[in-house]
PDB file of N, CA and C in Angstrom:
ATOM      1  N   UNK A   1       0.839  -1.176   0.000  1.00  0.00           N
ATOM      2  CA  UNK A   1       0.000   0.000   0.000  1.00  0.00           C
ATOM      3  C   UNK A   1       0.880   1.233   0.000  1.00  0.00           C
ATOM      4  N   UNK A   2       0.801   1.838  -1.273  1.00  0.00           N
ATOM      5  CA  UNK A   2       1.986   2.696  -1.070  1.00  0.00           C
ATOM      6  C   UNK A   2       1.318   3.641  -1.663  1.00  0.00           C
ATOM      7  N   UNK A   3      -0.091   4.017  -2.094  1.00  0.00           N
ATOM      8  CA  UNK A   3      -0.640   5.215  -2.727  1.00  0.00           C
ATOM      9  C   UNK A   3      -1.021   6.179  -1.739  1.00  0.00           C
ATOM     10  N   UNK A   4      -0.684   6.752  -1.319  1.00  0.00           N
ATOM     11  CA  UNK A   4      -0.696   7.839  -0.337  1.00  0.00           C
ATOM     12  C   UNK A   4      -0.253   9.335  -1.242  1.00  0.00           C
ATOM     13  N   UNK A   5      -1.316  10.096  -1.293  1.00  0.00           N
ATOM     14  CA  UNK A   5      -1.585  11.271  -1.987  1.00  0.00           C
ATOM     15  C   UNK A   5      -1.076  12.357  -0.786  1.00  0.00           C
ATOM     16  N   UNK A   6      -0.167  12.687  -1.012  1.00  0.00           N
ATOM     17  CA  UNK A   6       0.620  13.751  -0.081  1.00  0.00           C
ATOM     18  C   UNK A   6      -0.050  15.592  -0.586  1.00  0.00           C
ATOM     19  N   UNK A   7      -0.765  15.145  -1.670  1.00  0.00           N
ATOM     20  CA  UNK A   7      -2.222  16.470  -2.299  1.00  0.00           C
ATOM     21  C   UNK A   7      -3.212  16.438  -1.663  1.00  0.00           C
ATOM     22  N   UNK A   8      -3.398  15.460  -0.596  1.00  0.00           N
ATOM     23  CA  UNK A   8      -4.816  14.763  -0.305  1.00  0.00           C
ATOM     24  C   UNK A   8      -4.727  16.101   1.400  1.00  0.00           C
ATOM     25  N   UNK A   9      -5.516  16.555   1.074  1.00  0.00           N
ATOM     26  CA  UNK A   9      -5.696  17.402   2.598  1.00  0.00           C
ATOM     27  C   UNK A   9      -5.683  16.733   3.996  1.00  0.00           C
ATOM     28  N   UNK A  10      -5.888  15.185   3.819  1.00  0.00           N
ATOM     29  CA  UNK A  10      -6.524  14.647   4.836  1.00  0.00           C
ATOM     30  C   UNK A  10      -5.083  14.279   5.494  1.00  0.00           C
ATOM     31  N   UNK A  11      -5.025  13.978   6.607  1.00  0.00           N
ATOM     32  CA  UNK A  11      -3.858  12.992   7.511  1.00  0.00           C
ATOM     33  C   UNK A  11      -3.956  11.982   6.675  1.00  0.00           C
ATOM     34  N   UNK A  12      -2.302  11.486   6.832  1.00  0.00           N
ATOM     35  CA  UNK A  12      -2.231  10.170   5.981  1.00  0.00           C
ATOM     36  C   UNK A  12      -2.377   9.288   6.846  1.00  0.00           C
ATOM     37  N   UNK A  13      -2.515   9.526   8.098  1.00  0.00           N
ATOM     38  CA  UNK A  13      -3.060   8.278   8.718  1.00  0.00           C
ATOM     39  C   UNK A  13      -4.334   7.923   8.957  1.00  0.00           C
ATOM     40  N   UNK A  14      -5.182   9.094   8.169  1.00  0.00           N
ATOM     41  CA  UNK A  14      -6.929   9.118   7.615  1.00  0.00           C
ATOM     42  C   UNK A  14      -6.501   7.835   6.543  1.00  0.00           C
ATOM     43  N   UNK A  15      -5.725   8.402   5.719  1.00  0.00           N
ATOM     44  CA  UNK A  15      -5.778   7.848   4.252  1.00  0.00           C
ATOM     45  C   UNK A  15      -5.362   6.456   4.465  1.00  0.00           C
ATOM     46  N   UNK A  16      -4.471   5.720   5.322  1.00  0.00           N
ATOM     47  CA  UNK A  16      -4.176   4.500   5.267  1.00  0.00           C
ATOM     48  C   UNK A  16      -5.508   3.849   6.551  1.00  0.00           C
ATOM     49  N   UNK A  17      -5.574   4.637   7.168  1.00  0.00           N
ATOM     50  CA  UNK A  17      -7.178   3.881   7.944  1.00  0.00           C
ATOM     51  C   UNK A  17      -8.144   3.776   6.643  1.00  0.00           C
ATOM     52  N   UNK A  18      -8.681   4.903   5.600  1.00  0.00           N
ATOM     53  CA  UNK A  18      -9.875   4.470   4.985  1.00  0.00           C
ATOM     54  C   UNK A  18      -9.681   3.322   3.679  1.00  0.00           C
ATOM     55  N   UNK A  19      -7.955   3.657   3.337  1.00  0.00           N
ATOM     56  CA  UNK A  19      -8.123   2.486   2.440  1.00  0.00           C
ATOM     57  C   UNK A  19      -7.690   0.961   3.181  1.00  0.00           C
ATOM     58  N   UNK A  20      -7.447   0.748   4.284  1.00  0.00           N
ATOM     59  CA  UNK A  20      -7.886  -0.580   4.970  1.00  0.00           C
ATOM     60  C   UNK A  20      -8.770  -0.932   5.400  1.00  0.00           C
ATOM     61  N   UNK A  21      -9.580   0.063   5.473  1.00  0.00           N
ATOM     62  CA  UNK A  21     -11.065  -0.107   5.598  1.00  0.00           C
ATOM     63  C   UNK A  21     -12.082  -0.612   4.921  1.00  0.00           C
ATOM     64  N   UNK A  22     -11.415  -0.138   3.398  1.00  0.00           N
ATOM     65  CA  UNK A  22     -12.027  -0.291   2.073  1.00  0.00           C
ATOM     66  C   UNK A  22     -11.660  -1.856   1.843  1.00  0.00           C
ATOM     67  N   UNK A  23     -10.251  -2.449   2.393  1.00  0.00           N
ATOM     68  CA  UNK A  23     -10.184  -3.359   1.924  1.00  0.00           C
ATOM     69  C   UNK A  23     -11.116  -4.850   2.726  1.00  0.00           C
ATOM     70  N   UNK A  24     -10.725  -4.281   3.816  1.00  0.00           N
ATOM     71  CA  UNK A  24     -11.573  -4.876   4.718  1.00  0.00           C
ATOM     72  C   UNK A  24     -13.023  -5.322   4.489  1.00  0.00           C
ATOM     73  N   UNK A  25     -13.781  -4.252   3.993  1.00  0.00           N
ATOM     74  CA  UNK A  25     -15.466  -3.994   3.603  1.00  0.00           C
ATOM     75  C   UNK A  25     -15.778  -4.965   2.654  1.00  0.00           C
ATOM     76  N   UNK A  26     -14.662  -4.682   1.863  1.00  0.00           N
ATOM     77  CA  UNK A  26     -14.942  -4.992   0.341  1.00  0.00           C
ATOM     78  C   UNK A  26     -14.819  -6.534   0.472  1.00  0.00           C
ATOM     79  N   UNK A  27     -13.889  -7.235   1.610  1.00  0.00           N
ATOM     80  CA  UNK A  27     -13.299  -8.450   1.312  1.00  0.00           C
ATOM     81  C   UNK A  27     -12.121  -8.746   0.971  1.00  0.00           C
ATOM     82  N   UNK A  28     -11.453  -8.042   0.275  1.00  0.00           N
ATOM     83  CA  UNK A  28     -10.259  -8.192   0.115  1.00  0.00           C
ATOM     84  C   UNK A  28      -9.258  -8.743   0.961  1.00  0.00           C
ATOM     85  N   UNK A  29      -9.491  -8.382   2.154  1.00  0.00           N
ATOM     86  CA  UNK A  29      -9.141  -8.784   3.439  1.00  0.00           C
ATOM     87  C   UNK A  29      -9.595  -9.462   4.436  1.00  0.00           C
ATOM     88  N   UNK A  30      -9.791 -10.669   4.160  1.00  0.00           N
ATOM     89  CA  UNK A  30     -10.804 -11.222   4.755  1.00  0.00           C
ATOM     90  C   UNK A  30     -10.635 -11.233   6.250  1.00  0.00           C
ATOM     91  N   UNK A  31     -11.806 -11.569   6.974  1.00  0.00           N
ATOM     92  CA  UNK A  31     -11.590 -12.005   8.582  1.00  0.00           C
ATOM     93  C   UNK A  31     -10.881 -12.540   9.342  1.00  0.00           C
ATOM     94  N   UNK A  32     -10.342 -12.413   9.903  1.00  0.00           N
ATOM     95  CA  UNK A  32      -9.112 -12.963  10.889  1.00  0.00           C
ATOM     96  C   UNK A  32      -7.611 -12.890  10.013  1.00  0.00           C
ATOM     97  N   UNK A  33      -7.649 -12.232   9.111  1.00  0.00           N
ATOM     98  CA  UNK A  33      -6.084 -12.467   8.345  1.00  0.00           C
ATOM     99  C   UNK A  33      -5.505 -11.328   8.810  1.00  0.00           C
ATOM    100  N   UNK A  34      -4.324 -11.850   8.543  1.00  0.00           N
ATOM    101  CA  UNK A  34      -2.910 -10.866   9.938  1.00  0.00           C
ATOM    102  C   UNK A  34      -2.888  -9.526   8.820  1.00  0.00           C
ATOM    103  N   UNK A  35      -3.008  -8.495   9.369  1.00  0.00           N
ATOM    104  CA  UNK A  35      -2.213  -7.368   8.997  1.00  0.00           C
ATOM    105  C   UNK A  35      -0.943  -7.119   8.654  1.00  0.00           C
ATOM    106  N   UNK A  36      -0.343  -6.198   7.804  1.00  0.00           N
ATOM    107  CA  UNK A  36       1.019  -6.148   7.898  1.00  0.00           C
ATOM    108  C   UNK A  36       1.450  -5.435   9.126  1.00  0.00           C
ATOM    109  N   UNK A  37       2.585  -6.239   9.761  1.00  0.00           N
ATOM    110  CA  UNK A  37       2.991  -5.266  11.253  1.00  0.00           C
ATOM    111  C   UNK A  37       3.533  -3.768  10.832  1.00  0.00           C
ATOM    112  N   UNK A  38       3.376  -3.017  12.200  1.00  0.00           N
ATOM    113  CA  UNK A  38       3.458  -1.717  12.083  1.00  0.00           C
ATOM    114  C   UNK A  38       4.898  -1.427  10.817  1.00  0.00           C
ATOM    115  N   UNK A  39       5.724  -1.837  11.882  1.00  0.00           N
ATOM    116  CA  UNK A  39       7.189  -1.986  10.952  1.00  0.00           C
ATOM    117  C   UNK A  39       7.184  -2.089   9.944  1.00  0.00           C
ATOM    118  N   UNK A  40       6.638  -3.371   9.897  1.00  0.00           N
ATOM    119  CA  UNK A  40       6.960  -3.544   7.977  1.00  0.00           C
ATOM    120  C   UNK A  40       6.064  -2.211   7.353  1.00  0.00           C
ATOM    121  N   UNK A  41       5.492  -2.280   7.514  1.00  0.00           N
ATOM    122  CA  UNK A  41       3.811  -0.938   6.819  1.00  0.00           C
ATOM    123  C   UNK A  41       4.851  -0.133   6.828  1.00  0.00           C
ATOM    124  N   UNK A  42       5.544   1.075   7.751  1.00  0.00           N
ATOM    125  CA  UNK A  42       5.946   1.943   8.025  1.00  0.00           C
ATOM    126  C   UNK A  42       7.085   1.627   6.696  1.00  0.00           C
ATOM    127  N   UNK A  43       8.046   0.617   6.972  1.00  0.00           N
ATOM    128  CA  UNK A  43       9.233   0.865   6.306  1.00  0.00           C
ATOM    129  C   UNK A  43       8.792   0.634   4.834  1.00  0.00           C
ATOM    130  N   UNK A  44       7.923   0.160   4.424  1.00  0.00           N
ATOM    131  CA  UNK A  44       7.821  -0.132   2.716  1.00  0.00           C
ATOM    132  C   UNK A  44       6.862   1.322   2.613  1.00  0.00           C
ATOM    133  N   UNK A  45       5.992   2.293   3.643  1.00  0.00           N
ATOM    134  CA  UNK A  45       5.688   3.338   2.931  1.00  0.00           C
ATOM    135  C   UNK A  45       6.504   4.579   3.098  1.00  0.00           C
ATOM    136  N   UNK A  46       7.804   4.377   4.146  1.00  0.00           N
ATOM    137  CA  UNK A  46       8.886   4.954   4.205  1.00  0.00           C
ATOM    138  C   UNK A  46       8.158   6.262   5.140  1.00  0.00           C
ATOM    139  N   UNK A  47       7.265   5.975   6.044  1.00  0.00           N
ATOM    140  CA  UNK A  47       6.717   6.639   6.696  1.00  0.00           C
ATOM    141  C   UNK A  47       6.956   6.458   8.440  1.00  0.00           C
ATOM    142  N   UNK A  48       6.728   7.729   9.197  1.00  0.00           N
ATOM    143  CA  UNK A  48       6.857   7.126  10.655  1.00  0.00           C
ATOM    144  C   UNK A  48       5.782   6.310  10.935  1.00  0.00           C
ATOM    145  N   UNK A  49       6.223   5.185  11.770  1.00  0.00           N
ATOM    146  CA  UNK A  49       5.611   3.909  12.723  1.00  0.00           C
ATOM    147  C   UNK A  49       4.394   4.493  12.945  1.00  0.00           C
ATOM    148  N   UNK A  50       4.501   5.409  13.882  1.00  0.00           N
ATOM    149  CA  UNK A  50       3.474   6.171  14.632  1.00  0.00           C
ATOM    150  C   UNK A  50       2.214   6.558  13.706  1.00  0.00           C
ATOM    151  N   UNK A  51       2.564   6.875  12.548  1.00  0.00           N
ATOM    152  CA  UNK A  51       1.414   7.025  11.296  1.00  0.00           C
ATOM    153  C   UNK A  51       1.080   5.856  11.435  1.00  0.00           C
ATOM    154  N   UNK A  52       1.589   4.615  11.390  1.00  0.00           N
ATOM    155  CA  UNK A  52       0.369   3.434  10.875  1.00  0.00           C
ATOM    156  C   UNK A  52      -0.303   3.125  12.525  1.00  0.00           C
ATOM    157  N   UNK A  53       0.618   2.768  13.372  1.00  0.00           N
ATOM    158  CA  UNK A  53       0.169   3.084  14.800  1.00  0.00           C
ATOM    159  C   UNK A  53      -1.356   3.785  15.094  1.00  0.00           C
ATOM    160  N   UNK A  54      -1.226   5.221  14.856  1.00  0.00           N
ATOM    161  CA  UNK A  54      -2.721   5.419  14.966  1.00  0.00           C
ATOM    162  C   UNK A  54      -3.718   5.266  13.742  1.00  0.00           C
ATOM    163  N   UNK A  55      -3.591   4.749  12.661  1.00  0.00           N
ATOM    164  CA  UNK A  55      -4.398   4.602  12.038  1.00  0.00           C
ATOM    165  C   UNK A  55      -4.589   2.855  12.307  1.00  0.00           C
ATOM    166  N   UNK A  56      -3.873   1.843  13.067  1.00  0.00           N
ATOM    167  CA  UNK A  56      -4.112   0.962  12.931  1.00  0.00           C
ATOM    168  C   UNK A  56      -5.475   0.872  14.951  1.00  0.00           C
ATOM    169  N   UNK A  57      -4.844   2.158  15.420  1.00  0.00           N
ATOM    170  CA  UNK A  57      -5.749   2.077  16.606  1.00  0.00           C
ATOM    171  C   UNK A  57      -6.997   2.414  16.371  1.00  0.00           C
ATOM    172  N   UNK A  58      -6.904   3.113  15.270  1.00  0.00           N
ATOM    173  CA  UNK A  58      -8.859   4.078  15.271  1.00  0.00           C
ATOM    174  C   UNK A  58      -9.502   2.895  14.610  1.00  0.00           C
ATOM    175  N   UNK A  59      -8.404   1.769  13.608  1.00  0.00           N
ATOM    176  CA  UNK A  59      -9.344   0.821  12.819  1.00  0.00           C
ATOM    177  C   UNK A  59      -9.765  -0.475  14.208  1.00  0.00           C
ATOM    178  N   UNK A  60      -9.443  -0.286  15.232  1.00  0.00           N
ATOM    179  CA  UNK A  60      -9.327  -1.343  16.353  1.00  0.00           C
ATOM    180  C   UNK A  60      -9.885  -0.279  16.685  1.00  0.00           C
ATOM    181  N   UNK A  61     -10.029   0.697  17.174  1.00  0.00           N
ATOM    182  CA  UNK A  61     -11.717   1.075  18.152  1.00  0.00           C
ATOM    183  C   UNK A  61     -12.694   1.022  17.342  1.00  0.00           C
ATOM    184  N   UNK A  62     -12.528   1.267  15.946  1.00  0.00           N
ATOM    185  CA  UNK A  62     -14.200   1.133  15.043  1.00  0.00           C
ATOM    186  C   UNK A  62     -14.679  -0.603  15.137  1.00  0.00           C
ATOM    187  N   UNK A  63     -13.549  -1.379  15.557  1.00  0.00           N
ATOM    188  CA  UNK A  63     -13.886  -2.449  15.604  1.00  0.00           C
ATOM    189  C   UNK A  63     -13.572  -3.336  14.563  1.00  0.00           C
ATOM    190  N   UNK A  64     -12.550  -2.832  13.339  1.00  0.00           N
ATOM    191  CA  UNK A  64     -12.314  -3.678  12.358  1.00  0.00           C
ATOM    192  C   UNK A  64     -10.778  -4.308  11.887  1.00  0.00           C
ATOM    193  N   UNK A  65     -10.394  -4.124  12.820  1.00  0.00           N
ATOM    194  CA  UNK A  65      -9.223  -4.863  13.451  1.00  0.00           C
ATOM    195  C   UNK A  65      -9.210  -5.387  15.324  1.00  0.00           C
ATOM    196  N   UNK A  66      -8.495  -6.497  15.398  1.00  0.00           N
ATOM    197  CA  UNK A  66      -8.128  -6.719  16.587  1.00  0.00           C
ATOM    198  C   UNK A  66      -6.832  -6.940  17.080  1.00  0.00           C
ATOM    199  N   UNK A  67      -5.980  -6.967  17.935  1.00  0.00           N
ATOM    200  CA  UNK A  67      -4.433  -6.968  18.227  1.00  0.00           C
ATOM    201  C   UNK A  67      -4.419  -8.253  19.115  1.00  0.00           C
ATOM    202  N   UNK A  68      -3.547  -9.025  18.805  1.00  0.00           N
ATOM    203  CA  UNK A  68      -3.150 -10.143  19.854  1.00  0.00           C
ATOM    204  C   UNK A  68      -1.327  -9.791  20.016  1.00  0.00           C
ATOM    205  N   UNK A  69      -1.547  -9.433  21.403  1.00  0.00           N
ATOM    206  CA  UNK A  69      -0.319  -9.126  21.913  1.00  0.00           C
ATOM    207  C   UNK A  69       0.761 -10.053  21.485  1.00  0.00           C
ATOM    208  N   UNK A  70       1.920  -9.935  20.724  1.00  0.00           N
ATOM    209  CA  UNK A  70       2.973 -11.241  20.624  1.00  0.00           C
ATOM    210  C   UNK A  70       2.519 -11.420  19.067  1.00  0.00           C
ATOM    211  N   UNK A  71       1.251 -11.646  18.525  1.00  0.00           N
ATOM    212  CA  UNK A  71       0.950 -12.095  17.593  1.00  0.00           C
ATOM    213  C   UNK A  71       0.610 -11.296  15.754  1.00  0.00           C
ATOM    214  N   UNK A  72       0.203  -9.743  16.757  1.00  0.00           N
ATOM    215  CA  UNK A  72       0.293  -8.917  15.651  1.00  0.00           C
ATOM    216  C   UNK A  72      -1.259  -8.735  15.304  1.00  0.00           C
ATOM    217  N   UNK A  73      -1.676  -7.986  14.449  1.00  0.00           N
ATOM    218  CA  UNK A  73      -3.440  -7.376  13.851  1.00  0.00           C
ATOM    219  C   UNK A  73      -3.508  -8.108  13.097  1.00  0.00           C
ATOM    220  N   UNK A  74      -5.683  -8.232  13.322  1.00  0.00           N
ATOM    221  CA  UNK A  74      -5.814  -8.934  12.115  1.00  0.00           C
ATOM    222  C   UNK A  74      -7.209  -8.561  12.011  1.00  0.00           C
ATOM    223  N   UNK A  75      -7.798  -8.193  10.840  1.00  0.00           N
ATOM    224  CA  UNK A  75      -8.884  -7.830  10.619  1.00  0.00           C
ATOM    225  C   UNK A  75      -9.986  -8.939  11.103  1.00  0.00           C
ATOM    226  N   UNK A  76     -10.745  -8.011  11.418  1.00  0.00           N
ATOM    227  CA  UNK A  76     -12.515  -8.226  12.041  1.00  0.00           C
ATOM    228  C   UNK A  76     -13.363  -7.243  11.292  1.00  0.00           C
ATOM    229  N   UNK A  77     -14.532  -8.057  10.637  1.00  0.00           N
ATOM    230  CA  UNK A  77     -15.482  -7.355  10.268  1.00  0.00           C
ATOM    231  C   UNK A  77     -16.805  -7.146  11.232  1.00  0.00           C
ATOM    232  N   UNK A  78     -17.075  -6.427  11.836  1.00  0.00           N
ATOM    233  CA  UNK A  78     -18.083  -6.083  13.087  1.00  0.00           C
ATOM    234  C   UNK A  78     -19.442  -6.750  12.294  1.00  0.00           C
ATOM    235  N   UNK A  79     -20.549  -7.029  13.218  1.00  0.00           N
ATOM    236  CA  UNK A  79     -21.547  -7.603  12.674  1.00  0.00           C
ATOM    237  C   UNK A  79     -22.436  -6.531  12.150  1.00  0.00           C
ATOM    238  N   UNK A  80     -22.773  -5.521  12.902  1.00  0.00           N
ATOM    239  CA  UNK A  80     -22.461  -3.875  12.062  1.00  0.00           C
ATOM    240  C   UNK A  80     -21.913  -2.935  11.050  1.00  0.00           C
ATOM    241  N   UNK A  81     -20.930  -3.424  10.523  1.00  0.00           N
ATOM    242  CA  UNK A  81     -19.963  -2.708  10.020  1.00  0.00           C
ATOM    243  C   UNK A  81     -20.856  -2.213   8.882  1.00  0.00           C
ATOM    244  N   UNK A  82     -21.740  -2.829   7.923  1.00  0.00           N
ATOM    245  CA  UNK A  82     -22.243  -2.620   6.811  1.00  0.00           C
ATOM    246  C   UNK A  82     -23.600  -1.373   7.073  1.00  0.00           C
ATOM    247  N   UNK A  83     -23.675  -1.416   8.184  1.00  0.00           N
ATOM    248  CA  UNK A  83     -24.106   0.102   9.023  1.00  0.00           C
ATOM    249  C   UNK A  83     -23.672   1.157   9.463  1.00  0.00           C
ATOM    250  N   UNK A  84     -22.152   0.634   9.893  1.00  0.00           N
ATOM    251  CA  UNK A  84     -21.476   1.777  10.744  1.00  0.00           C
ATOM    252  C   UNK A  84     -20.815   2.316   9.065  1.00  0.00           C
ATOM    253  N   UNK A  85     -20.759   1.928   8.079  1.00  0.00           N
ATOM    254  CA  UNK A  85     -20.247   2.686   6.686  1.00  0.00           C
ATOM    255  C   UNK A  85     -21.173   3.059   5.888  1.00  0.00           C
ATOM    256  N   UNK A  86     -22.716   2.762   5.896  1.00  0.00           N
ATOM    257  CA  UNK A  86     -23.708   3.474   5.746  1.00  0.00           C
ATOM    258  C   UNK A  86     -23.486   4.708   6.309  1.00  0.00           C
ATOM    259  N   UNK A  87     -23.772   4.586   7.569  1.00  0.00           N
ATOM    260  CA  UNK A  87     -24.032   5.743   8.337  1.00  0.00           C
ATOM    261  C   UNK A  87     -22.922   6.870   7.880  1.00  0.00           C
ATOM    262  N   UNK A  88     -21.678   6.259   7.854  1.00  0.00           N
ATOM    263  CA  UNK A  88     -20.333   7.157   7.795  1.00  0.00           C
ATOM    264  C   UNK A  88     -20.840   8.118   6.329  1.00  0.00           C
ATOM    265  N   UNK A  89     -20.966   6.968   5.318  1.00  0.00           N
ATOM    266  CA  UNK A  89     -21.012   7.389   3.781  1.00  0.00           C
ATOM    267  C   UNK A  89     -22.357   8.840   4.060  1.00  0.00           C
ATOM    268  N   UNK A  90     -23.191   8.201   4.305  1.00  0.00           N
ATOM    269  CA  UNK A  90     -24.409   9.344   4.460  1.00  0.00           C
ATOM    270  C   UNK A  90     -23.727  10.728   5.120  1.00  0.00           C
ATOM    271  N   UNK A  91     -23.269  10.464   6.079  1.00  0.00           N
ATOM    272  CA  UNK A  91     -22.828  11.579   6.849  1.00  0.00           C
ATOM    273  C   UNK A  91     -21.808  12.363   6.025  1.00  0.00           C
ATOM    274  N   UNK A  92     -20.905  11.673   5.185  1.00  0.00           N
ATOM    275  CA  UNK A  92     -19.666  12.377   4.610  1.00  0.00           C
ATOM    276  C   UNK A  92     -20.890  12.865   3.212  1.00  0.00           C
ATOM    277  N   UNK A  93     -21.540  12.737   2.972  1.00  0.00           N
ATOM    278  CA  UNK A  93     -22.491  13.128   1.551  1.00  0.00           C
ATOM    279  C   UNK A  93     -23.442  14.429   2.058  1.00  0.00           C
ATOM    280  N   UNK A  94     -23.728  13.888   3.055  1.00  0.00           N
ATOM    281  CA  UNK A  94     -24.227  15.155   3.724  1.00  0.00           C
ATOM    282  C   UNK A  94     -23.180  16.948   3.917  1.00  0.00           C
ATOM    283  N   UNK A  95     -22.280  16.352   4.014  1.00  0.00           N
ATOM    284  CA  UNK A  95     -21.049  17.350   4.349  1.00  0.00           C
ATOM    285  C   UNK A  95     -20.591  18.231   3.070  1.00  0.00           C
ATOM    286  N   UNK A  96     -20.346  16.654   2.113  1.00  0.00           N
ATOM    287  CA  UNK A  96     -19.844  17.598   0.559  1.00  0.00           C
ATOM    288  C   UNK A  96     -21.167  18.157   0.119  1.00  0.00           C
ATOM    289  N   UNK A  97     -22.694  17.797   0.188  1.00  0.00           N
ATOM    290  CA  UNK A  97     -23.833  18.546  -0.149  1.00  0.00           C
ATOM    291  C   UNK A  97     -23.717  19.848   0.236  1.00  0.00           C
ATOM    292  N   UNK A  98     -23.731  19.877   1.565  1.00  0.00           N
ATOM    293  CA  UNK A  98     -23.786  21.138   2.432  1.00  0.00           C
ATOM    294  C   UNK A  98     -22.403  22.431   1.506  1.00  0.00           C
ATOM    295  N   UNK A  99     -21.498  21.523   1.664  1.00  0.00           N
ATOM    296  CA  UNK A  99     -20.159  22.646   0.660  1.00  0.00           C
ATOM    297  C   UNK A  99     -20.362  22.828  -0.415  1.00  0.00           C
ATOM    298  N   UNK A 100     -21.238  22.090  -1.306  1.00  0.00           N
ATOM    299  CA  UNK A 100     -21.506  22.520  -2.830  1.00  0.00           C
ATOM    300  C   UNK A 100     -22.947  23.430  -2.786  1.00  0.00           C
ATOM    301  N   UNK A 101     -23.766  23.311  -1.865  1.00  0.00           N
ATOM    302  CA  UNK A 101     -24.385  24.403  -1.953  1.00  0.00           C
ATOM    303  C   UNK A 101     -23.873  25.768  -1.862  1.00  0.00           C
ATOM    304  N   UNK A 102     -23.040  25.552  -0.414  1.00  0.00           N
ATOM    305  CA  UNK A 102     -22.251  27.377  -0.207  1.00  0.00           C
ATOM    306  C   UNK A 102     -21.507  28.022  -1.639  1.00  0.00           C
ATOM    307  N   UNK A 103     -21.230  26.661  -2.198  1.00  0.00           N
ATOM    308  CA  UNK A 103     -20.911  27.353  -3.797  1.00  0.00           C
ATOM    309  C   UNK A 103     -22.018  27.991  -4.815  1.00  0.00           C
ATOM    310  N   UNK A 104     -22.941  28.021  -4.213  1.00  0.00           N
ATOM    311  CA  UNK A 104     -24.534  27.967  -5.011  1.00  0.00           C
ATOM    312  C   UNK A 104     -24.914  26.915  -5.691  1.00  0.00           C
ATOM    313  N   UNK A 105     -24.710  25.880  -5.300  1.00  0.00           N
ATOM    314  CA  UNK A 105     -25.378  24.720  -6.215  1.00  0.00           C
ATOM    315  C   UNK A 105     -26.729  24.641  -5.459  1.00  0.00           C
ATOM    316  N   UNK A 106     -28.028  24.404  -6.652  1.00  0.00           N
ATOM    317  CA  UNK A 106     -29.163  24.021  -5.607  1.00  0.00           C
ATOM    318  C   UNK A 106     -29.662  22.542  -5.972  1.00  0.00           C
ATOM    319  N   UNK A 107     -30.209  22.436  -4.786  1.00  0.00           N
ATOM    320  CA  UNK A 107     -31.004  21.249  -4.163  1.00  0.00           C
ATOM    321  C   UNK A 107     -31.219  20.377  -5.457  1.00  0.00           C
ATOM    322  N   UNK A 108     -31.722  20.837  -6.369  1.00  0.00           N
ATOM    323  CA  UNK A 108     -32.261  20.406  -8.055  1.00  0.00           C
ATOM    324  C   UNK A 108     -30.765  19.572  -8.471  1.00  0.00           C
ATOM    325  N   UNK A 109     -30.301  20.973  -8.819  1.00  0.00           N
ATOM    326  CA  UNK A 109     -28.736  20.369  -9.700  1.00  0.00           C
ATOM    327  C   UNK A 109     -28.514  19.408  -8.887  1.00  0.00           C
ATOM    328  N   UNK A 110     -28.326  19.350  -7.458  1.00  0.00           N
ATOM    329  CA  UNK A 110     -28.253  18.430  -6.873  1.00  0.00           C
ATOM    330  C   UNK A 110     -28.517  16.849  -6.989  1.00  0.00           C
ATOM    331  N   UNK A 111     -29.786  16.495  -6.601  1.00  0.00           N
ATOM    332  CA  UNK A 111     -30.766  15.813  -7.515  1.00  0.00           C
ATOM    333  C   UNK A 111     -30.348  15.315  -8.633  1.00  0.00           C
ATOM    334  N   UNK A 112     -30.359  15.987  -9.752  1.00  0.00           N
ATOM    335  CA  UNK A 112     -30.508  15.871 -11.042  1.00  0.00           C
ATOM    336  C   UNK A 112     -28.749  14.966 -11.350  1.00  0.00           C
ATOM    337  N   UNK A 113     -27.706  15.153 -10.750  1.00  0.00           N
ATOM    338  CA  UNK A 113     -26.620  14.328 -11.043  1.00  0.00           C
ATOM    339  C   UNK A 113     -26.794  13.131 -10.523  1.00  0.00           C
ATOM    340  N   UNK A 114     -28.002  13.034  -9.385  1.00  0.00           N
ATOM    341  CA  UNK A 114     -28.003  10.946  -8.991  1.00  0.00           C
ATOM    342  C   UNK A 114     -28.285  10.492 -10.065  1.00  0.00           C
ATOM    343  N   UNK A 115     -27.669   8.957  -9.881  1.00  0.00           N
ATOM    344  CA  UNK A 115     -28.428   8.294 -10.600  1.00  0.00           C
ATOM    345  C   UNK A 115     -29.607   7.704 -10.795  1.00  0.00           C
ATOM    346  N   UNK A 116     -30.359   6.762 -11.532  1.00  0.00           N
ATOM    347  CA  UNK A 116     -31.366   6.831 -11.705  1.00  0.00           C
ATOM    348  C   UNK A 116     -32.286   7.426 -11.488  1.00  0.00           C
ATOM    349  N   UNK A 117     -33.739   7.522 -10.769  1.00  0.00           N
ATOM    350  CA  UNK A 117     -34.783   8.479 -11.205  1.00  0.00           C
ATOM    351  C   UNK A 117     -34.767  10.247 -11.185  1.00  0.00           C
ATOM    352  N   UNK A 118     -35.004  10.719 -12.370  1.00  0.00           N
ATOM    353  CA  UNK A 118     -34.742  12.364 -12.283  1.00  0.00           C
ATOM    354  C   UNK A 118     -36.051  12.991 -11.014  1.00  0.00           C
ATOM    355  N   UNK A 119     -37.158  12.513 -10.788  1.00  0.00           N
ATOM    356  CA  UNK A 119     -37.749  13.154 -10.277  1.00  0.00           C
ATOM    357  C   UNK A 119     -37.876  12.635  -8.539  1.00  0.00           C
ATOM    358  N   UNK A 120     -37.971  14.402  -7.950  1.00  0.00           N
ATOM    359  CA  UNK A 120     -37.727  14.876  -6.546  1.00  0.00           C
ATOM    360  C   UNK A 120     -39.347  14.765  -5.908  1.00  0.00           C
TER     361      UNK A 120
END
């Protein structure tokens, strides 16, 4: 995992939590399979420890990793999870809505770029 957009406004330890997240969701990563340890992560993205460190803690309080002391992380998919990224997705759509209006976009234009049905 070495795509880390240093353009990207966000903390890169946002960016390596949401794309293990992604992989996680998606499957890619299935349940109980070991993570790469901090170390290794850190040294192949040539980044400090401490970056994957807290992005590997916020993915272990959302609940989609777990740590076995001695043994190293390994993804967990919560029996929730396909809710708790609903909820997230809605909330982050809600946010970029809210900023493309202050640009004057309205409610319509809005609308009118979903997909399928045109009418509100």
């Amino acid at each position: 995992m070495s795509d880390i957009d240093y353009r990207d406004p966000r903390p890169i330890y946002e960016q390596i939590r949401d794309k293990y997240l992604r992989l996680i969701l998606s499957g890619a990563i299935e349940k109980d399979e070991k993570m790469p340890s901090v170390r290794e992560l850190a040294t192949s993205m040539a980044i400090n420890p401490n970056t994957i460190q807290r992005a590997y803690r916020e993915l272990e309080n959302m609940g989609f990793i777990y740590t076995i002391p001695g043994r190293g992380s390994f993804a967990s998919k919560p029996e929730k999870a396909d809710d708790m990224q609903l909820k997230k997705l809605l909330a982050d759509f809600d946010r970029l809505c809210e900023k493309l209006m202050l640009f004057g976009i309205t409610r319509q234009e809005l609308c009118d770029r979903l997909p399928g049905k045109k009418e509100v």
